[in-house]
C-alpha atoms as a PDB file:
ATOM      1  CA  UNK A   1      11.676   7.728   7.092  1.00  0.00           C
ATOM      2  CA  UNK A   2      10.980   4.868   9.409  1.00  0.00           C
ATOM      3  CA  UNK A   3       8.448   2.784   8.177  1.00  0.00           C
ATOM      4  CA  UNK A   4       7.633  -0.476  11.007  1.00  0.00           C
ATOM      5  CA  UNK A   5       4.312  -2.301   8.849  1.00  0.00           C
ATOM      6  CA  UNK A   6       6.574  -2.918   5.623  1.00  0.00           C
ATOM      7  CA  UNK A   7       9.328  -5.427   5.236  1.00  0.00           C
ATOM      8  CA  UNK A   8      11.309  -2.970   3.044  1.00  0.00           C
ATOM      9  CA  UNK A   9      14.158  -5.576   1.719  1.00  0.00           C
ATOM     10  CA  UNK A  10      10.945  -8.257   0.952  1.00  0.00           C
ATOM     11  CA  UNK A  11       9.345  -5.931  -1.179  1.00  0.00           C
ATOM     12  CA  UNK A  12      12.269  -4.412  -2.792  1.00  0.00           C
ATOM     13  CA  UNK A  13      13.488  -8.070  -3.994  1.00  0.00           C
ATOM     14  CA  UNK A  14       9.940  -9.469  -4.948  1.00  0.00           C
ATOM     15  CA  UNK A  15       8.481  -6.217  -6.792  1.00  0.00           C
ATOM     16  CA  UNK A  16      10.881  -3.673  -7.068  1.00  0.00           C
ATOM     17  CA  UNK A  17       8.520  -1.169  -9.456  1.00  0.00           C
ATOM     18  CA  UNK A  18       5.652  -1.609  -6.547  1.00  0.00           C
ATOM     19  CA  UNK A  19       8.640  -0.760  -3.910  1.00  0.00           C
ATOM     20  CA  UNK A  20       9.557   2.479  -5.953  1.00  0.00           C
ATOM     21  CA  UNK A  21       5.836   3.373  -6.490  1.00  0.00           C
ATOM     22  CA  UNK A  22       5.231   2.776  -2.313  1.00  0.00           C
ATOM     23  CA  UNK A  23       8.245   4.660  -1.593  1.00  0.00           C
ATOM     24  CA  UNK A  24       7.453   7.945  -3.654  1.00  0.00           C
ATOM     25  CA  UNK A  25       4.002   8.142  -2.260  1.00  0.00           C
ATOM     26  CA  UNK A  26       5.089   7.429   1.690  1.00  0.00           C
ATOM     27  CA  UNK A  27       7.603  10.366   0.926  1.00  0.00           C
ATOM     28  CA  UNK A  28       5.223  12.647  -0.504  1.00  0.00           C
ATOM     29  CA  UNK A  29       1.932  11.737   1.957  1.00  0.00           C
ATOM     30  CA  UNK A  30       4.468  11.480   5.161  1.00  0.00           C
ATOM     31  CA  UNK A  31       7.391  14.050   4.947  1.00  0.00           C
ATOM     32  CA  UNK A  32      10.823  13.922   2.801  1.00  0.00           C
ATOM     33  CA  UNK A  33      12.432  13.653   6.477  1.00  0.00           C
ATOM     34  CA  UNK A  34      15.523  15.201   4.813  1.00  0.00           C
ATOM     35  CA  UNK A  35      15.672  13.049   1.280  1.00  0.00           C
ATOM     36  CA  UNK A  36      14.858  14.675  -2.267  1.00  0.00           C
ATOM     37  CA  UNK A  37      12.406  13.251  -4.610  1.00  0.00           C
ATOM     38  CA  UNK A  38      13.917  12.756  -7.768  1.00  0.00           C
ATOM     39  CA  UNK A  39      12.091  14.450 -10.324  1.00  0.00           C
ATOM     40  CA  UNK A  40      12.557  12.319 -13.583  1.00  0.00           C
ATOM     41  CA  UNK A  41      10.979   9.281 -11.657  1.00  0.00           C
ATOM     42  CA  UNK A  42       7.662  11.200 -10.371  1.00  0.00           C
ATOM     43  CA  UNK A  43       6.897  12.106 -13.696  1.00  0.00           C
ATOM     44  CA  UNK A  44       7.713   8.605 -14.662  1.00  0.00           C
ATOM     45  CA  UNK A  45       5.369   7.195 -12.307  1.00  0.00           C
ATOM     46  CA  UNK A  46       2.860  10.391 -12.154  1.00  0.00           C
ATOM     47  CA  UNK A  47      -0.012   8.285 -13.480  1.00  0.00           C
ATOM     48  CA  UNK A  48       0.407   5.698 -10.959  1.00  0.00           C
ATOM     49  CA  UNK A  49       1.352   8.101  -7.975  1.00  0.00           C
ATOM     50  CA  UNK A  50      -1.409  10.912  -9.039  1.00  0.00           C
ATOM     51  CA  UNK A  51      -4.644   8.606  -7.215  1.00  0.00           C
ATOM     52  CA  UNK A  52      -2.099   7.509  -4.565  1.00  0.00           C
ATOM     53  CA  UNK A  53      -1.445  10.730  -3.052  1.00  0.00           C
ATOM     54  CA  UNK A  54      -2.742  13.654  -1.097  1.00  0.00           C
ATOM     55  CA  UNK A  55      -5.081  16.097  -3.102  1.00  0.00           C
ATOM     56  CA  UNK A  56      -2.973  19.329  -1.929  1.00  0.00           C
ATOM     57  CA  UNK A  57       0.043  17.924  -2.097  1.00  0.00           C
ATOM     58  CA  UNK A  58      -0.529  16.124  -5.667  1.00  0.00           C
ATOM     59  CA  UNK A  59      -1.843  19.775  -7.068  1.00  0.00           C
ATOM     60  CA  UNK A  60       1.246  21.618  -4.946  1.00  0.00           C
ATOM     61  CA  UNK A  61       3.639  18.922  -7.136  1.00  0.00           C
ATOM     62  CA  UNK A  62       1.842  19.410 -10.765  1.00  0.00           C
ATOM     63  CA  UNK A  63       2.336  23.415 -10.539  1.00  0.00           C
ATOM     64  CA  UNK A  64       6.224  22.584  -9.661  1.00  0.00           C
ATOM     65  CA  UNK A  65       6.815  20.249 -12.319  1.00  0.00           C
ATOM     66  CA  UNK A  66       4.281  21.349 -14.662  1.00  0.00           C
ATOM     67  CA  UNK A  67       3.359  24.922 -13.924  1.00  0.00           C
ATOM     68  CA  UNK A  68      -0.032  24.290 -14.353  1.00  0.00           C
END
């Protein structure tokens, strides 16, 4: 994923939880483009990804991780 608004490195070094949170939810809302999500740190973040995200794709990710 190519991502041209963000200064990647900036945001990594000044707020690296707010770089992990952006980076999930541009994977999930814009394609994996060939990467994996790592599952232990969506649920980590869930509550902070869940508003973030697209309503289809947020339900689509509960029923894999939760079955529900």
């Amino acid at each position: 994923m190519i991502n041209w608004t963000v200064d990647e490195k900036k945001m990594k070094k000044s707020n690296p939880k707010k770089y992990k949170l952006w980076r999930i939810t541009q994977l999930i809302n814009y394609g994996l483009d060939g990467e994996k999500l790592n599952k232990k740190e969506v649920i980590k973040y869930w509550s902070d990804l869940s508003p973030r995200i697209d309503p289809e794709s947020r339900n689509y990710l509960k029923f894999l991780i939760w079955g529900n």
